[in-house]
C-alpha atoms as a PDB file:
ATOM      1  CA  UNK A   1     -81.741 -31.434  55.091  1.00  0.00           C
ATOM      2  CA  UNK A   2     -79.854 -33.457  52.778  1.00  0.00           C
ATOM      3  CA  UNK A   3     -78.638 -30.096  50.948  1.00  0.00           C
ATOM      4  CA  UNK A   4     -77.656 -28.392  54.011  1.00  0.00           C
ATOM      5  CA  UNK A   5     -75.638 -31.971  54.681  1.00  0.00           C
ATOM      6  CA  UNK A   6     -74.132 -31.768  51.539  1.00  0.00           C
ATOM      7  CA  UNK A   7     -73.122 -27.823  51.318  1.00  0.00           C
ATOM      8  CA  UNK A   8     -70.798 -28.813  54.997  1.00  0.00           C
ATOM      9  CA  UNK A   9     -69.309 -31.075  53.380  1.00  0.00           C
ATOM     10  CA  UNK A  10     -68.130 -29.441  50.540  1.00  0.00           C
ATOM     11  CA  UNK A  11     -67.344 -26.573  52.798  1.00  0.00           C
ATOM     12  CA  UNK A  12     -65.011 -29.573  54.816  1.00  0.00           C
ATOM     13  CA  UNK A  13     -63.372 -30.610  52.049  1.00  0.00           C
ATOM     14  CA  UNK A  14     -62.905 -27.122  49.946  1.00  0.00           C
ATOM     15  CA  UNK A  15     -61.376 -25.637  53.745  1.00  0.00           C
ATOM     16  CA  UNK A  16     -58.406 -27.936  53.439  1.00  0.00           C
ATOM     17  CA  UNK A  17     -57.264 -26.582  49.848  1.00  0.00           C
ATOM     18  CA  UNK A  18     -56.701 -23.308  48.812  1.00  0.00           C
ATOM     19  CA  UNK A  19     -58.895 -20.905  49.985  1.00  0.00           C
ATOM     20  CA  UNK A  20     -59.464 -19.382  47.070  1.00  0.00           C
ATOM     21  CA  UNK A  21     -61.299 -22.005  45.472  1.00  0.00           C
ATOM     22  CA  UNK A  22     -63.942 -22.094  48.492  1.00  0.00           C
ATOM     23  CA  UNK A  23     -64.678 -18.541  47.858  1.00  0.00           C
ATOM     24  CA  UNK A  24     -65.098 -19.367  43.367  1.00  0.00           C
ATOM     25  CA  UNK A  25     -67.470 -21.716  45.083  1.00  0.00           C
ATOM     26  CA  UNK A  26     -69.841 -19.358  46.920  1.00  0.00           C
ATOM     27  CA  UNK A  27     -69.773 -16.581  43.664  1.00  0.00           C
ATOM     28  CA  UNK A  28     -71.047 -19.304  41.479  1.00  0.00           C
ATOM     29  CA  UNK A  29     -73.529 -21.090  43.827  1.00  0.00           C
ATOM     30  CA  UNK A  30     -74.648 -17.785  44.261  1.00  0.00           C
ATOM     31  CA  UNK A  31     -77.179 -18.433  47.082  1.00  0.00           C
ATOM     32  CA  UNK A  32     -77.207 -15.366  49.273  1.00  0.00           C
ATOM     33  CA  UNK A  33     -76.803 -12.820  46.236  1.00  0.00           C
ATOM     34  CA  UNK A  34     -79.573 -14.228  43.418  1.00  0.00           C
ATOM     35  CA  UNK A  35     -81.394 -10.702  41.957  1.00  0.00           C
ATOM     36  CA  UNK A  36     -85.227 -10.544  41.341  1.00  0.00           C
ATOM     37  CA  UNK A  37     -86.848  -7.621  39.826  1.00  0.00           C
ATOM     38  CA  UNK A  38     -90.265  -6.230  40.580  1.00  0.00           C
ATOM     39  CA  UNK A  39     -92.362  -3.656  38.134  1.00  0.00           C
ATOM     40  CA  UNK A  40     -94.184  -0.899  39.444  1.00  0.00           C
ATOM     41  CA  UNK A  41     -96.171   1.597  37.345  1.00  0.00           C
ATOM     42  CA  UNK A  42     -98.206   4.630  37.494  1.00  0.00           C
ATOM     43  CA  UNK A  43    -100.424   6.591  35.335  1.00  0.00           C
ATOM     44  CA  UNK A  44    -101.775   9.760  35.954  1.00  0.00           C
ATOM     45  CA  UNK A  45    -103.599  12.924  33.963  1.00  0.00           C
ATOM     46  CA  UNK A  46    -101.282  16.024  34.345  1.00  0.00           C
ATOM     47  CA  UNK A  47    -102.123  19.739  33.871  1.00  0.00           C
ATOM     48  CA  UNK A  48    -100.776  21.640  31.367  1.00  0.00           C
ATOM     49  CA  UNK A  49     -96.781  23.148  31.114  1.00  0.00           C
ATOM     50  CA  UNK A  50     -96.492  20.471  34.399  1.00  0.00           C
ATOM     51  CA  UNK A  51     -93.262  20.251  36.679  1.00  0.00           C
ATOM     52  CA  UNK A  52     -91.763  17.050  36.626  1.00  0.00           C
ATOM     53  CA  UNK A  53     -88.849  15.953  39.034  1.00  0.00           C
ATOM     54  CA  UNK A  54     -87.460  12.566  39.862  1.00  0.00           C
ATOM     55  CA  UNK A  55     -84.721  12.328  42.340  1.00  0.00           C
ATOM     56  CA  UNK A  56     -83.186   8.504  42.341  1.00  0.00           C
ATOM     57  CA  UNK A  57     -80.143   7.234  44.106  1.00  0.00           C
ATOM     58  CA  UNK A  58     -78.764   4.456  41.581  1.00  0.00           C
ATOM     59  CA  UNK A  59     -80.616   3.505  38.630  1.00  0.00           C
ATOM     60  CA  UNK A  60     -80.803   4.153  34.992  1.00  0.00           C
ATOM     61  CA  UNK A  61     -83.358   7.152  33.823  1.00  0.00           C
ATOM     62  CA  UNK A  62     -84.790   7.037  30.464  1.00  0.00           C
ATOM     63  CA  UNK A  63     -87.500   9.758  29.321  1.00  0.00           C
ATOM     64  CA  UNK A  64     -89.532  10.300  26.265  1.00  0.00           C
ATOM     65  CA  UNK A  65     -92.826  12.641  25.416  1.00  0.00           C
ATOM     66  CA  UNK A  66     -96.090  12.112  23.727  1.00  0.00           C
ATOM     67  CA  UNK A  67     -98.575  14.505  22.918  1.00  0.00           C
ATOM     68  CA  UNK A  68    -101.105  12.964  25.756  1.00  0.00           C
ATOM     69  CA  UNK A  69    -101.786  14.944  28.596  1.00  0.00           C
ATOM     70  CA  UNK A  70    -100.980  12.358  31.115  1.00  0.00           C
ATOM     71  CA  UNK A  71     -97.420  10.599  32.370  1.00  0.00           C
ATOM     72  CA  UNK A  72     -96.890   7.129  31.939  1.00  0.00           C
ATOM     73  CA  UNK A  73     -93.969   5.589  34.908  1.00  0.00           C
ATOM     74  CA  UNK A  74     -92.327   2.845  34.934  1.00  0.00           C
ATOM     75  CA  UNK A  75     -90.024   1.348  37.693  1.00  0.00           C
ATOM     76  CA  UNK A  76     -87.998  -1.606  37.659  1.00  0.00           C
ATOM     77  CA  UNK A  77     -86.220  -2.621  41.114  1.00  0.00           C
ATOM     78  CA  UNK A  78     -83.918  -5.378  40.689  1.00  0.00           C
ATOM     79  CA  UNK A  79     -81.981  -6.754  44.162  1.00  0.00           C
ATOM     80  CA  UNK A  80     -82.433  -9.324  46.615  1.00  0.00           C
ATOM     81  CA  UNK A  81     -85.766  -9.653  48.125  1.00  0.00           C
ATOM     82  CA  UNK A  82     -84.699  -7.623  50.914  1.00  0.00           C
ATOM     83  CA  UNK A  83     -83.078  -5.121  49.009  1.00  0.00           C
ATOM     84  CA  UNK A  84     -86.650  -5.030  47.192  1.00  0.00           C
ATOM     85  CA  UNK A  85     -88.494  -4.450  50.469  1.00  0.00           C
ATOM     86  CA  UNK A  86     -85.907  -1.870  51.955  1.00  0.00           C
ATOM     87  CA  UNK A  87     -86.671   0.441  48.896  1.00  0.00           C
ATOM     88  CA  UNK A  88     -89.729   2.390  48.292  1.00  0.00           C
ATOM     89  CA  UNK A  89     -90.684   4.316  45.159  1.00  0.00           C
ATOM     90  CA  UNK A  90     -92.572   7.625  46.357  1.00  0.00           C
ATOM     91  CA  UNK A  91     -94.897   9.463  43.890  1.00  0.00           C
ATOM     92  CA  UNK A  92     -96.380  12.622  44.560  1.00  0.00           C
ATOM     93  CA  UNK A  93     -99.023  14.061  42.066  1.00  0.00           C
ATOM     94  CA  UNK A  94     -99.917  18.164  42.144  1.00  0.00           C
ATOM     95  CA  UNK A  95    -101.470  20.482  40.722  1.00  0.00           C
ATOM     96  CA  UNK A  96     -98.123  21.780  39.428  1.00  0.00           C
ATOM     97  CA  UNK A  97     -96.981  18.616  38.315  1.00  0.00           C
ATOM     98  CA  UNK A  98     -95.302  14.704  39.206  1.00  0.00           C
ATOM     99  CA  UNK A  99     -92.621  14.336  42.062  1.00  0.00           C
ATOM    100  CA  UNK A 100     -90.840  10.737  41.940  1.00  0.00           C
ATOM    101  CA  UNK A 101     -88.506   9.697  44.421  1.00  0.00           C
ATOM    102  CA  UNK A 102     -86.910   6.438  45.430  1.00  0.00           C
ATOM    103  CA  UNK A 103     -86.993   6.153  48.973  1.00  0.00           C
ATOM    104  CA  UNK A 104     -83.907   3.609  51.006  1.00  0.00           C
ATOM    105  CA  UNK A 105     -85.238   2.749  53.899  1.00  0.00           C
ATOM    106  CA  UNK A 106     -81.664   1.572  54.949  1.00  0.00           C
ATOM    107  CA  UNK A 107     -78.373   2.281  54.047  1.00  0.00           C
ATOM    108  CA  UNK A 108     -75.918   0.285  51.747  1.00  0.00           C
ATOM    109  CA  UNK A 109     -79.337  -1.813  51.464  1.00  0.00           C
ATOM    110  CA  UNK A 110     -81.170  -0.507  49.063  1.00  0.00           C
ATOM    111  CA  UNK A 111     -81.740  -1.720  45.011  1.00  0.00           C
ATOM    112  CA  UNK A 112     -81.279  -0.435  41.416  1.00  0.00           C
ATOM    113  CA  UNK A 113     -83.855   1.004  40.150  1.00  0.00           C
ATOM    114  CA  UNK A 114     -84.215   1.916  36.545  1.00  0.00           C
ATOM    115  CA  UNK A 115     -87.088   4.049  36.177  1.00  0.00           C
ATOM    116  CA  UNK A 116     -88.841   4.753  31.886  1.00  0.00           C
ATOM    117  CA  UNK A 117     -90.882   8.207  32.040  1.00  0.00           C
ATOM    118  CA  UNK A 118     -93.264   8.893  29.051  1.00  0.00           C
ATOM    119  CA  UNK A 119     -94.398  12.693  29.898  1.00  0.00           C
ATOM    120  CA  UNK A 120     -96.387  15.107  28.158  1.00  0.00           C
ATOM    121  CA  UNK A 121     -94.810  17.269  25.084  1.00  0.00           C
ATOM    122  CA  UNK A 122     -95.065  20.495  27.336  1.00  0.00           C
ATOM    123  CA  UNK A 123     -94.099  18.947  30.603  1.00  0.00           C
ATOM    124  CA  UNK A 124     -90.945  20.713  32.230  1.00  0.00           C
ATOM    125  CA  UNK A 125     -88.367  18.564  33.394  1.00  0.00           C
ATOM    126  CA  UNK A 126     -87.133  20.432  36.408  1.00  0.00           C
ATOM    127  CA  UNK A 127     -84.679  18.332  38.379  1.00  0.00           C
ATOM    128  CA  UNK A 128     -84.004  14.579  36.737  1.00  0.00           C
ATOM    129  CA  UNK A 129     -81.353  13.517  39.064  1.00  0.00           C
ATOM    130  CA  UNK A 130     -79.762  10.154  40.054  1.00  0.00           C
ATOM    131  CA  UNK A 131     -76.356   9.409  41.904  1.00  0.00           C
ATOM    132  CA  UNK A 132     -75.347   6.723  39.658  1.00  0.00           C
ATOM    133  CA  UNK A 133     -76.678   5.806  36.531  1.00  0.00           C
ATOM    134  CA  UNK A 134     -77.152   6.785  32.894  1.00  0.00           C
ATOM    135  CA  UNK A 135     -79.289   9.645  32.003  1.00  0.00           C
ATOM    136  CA  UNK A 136     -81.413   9.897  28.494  1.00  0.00           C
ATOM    137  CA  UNK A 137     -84.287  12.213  27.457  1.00  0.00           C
ATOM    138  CA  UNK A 138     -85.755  12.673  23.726  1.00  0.00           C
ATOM    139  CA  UNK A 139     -87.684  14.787  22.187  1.00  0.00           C
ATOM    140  CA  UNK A 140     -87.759  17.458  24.816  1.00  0.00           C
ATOM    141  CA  UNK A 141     -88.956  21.071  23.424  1.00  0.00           C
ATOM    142  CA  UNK A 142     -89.452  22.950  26.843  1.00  0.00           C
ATOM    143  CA  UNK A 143     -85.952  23.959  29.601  1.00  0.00           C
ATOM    144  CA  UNK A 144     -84.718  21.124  31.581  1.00  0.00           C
ATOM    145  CA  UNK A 145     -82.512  20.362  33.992  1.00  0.00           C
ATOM    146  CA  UNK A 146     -80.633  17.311  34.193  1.00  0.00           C
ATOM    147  CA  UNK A 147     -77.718  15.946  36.814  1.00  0.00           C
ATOM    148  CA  UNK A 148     -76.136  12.749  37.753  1.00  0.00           C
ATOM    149  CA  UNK A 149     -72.940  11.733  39.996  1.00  0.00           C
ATOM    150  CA  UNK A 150     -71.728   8.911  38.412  1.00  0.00           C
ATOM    151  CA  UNK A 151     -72.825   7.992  34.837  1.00  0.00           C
ATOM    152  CA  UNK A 152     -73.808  10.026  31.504  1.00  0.00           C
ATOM    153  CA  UNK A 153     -76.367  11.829  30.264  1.00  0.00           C
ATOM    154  CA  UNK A 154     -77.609  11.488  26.443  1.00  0.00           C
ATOM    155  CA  UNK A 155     -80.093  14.220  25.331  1.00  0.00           C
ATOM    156  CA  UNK A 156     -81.469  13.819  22.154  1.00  0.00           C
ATOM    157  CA  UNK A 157     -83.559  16.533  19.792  1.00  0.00           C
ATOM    158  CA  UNK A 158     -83.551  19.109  22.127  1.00  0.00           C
ATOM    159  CA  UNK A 159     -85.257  22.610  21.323  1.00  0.00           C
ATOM    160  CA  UNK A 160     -84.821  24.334  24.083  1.00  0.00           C
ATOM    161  CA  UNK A 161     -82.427  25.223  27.592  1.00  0.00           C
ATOM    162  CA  UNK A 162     -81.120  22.790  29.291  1.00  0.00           C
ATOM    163  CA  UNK A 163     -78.331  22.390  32.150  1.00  0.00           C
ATOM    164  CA  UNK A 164     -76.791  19.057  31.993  1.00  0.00           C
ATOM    165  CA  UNK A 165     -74.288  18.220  35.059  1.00  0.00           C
ATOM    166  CA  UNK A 166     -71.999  15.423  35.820  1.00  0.00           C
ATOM    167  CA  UNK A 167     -69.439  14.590  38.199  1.00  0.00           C
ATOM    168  CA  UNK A 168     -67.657  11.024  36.476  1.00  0.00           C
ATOM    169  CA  UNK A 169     -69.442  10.483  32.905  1.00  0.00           C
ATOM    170  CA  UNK A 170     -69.682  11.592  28.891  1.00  0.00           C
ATOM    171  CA  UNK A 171     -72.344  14.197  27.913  1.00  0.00           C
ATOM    172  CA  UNK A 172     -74.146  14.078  24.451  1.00  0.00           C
ATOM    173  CA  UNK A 173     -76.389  16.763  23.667  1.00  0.00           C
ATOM    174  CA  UNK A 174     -78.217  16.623  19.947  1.00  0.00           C
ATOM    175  CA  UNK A 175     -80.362  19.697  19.072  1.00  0.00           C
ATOM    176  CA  UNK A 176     -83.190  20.091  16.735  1.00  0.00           C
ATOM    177  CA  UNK A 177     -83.092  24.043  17.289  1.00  0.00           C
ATOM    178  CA  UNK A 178     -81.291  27.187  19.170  1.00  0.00           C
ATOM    179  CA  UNK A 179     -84.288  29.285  20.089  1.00  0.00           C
ATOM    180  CA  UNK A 180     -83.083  32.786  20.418  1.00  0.00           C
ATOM    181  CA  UNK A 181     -82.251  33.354  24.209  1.00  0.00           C
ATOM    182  CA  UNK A 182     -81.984  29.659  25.035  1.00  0.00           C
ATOM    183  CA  UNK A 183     -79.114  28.771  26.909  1.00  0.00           C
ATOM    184  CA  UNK A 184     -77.455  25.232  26.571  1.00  0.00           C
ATOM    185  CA  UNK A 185     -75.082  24.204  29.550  1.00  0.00           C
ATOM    186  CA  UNK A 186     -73.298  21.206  30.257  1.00  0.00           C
ATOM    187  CA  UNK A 187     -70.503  20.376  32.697  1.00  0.00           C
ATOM    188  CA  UNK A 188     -68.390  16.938  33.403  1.00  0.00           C
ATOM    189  CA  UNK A 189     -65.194  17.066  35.778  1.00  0.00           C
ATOM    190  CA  UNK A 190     -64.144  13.648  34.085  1.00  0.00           C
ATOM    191  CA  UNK A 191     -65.724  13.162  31.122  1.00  0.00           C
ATOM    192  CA  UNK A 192     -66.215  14.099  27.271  1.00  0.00           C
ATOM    193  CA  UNK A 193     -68.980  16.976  26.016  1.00  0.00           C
ATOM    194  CA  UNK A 194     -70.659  16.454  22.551  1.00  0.00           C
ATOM    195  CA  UNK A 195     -72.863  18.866  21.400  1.00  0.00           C
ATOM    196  CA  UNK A 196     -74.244  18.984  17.954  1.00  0.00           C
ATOM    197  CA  UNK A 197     -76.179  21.755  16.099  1.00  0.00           C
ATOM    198  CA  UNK A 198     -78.466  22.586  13.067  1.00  0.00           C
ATOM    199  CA  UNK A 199     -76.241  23.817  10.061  1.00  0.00           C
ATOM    200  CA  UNK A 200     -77.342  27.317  10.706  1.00  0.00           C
ATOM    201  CA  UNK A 201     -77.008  27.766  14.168  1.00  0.00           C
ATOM    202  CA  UNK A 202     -76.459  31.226  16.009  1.00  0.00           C
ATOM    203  CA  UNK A 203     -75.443  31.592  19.498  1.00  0.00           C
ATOM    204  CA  UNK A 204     -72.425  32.569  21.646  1.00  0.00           C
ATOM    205  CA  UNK A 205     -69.691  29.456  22.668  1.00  0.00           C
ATOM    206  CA  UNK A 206     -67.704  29.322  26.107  1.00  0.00           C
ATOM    207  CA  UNK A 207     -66.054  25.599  25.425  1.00  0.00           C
ATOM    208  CA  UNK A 208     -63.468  24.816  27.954  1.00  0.00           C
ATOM    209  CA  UNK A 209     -61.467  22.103  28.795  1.00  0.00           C
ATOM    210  CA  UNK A 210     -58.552  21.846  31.485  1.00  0.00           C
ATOM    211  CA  UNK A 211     -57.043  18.708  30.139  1.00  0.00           C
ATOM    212  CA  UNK A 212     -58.286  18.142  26.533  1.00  0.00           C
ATOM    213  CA  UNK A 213     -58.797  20.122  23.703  1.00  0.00           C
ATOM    214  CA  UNK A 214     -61.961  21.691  22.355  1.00  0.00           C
ATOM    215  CA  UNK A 215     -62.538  20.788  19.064  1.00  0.00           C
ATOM    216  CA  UNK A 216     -65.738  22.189  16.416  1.00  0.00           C
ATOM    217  CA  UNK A 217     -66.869  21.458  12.830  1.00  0.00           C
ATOM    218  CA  UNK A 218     -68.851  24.726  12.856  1.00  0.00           C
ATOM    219  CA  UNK A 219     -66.905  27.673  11.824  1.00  0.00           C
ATOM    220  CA  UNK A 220     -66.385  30.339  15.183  1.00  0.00           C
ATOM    221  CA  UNK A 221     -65.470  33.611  15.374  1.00  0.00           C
ATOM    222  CA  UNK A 222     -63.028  33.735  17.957  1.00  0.00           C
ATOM    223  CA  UNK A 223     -63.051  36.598  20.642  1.00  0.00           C
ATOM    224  CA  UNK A 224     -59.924  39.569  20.127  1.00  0.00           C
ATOM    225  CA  UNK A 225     -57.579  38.663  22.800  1.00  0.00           C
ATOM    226  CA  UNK A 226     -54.079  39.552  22.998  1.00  0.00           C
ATOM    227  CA  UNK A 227     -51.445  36.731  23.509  1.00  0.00           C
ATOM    228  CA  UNK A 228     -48.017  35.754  22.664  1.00  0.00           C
ATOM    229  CA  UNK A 229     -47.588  34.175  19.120  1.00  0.00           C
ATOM    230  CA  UNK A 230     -45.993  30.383  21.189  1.00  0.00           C
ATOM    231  CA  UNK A 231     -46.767  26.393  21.617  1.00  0.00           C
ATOM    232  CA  UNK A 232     -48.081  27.462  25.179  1.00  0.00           C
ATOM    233  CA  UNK A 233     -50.797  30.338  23.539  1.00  0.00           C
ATOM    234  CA  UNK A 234     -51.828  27.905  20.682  1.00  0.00           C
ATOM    235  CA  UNK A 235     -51.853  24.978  23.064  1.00  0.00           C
ATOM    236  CA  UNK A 236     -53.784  27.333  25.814  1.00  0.00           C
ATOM    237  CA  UNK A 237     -56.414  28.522  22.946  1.00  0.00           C
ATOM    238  CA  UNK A 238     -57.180  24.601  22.078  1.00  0.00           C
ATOM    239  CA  UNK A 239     -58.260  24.358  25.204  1.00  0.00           C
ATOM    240  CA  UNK A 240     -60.391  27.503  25.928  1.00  0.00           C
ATOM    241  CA  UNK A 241     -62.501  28.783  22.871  1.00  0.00           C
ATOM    242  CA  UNK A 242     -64.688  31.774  23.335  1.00  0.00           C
ATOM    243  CA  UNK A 243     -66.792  32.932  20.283  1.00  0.00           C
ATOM    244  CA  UNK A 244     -69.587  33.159  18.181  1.00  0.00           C
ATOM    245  CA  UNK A 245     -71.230  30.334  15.927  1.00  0.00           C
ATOM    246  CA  UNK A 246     -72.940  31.677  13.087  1.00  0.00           C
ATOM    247  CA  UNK A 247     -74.277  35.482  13.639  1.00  0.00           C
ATOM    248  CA  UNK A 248     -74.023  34.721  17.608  1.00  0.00           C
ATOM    249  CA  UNK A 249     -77.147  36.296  18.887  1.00  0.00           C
ATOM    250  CA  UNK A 250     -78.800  35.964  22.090  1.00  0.00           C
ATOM    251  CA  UNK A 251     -78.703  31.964  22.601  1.00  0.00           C
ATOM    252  CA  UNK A 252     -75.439  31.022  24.905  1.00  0.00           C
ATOM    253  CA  UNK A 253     -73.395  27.219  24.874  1.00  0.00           C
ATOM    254  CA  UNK A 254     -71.799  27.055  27.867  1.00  0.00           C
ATOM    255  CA  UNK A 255     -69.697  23.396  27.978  1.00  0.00           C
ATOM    256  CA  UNK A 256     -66.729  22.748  30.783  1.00  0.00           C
ATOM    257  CA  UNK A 257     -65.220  19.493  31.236  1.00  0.00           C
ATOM    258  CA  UNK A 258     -62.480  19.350  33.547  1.00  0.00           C
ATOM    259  CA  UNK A 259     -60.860  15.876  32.291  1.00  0.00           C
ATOM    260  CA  UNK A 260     -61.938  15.265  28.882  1.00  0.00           C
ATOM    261  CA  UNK A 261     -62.341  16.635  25.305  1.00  0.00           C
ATOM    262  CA  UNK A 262     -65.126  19.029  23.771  1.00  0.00           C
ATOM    263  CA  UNK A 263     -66.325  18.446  20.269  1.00  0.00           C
ATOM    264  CA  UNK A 264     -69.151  20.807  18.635  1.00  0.00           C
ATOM    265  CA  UNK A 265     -70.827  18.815  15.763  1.00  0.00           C
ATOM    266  CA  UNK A 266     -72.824  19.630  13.012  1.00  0.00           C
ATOM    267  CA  UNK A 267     -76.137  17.943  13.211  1.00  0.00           C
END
């Protein structure tokens, strides 16, 4: 009671100054708007070669293997405590693999959660999605497919096909190994593309940028294409490249980035 007597009259006194300083007030009392966080986990045996899929609306993903046949989740919801109770995590075991999804139960009240994944070696990561939030997976060796809205993805000693896919972010993609027939994809409409590959890497390269330039340490044998010896051909070719890395083969790197610039690496 004596609180509640002494928040009215600040509020009295800060309503006769500027108003701005009653509102500094309320950010830094912060009663209404204090964050908790609450840990949920799950553990569960998993078939060989499973499917796993998470599907999260804003939230962090982070994702590593181990060469245990089961997955190990972990998910951290931080809000207010009715933010925490308006949010569900759902988990759905099969016999083909793990389904995670987080769950609003009403909109604009929902939390953050940040979910950390330790799967199987040979698990496939079929849809890893979140609307807003950063995106990393390491040491994946089977195809996966990766998207986000808002945020960017970081994949790190990857041996096999993947499709990463952003709308605002950066996309990093590190490879151990270009398996023949593999296919490596990434797309950003505002964002940078890294990619970087083994010193003797073969595989064909689409790089494309509308605004940027596309840039690689890795020598390429550029497609024959006729053009007009200007600034606007040379400027044009910076920004689409279209060739072969090493001896080319049958792997394809497909990277598009409408905003943003497109850098192929040597690992």
């Amino acid at each position: 009671m004596k609180l509640i007597t002494k928040l009215m009259v600040v509020i009295t006194l800060l309503s006769s100054s500027n108003s701005m300083y009653s509102f500094v007030f309320f950010e830094h009392l912060n009663l209404w708007t204090s964050k908790k966080e609450e840990v949920i986990t799950h553990e569960q045996t998993l078939t060989p070669e499973s499917e796993i899929s998470i599907s999260n609306t804003r939230g962090d993903i982070n994702i590593k293997t181990w060469n245990k046949p089961k997955i190990l989740i972990e998910a951290t919801k931080v809000g207010t405590t009715e933010e925490l109770k308006l949010t569900k995590i759902e988990t759905l075991y099969t016999k083909k693999g793990a389904h995670i999804k987080t769950v609003p139960l009403k909109a604009e009240r929902f939390c953050t959660v940040n979910y950390t994944l330790i799967v199987p070696a040979n698990a496939i990561l079929t849809d890893i999605s979140t609307e807003k939030g950063n995106i990393t997976v390491k040491n994946v060796s089977t195809p996966s497919r990766i998207c986000n809205q808002y945020g960017n993805i970081s994949l790190l000693d990857i041996t096999n096909s993947v499709q990463a896919s952003t709308k605002f972010g950066h996309i990093s993609i590190q490879t151990r190994e270009i398996k023949a027939g593999s296919k490596i994809v990434a797309m950003t409409e505002r964002g940078n593309i890294k990619l970087q590959v083994p010193t003797k890497a073969d595989a064909q390269l689409y790089a494309k940028t509308n605004k940027g330039t596309v840039t690689s340490e890795c020598p390429v044998t550029l497609e024959p294409r006729t053009m007009k010896l200007c600034q606007s051909s040379l400027s044009a070719l910076k920004r689409d490249v279209r060739g072969a890395i090493g001896n080319g083969g049958t792997s394809v790197i497909n990277l598009h980035t409408t905003r943003g610039n497109v850098k192929v690496l040597e690992a």
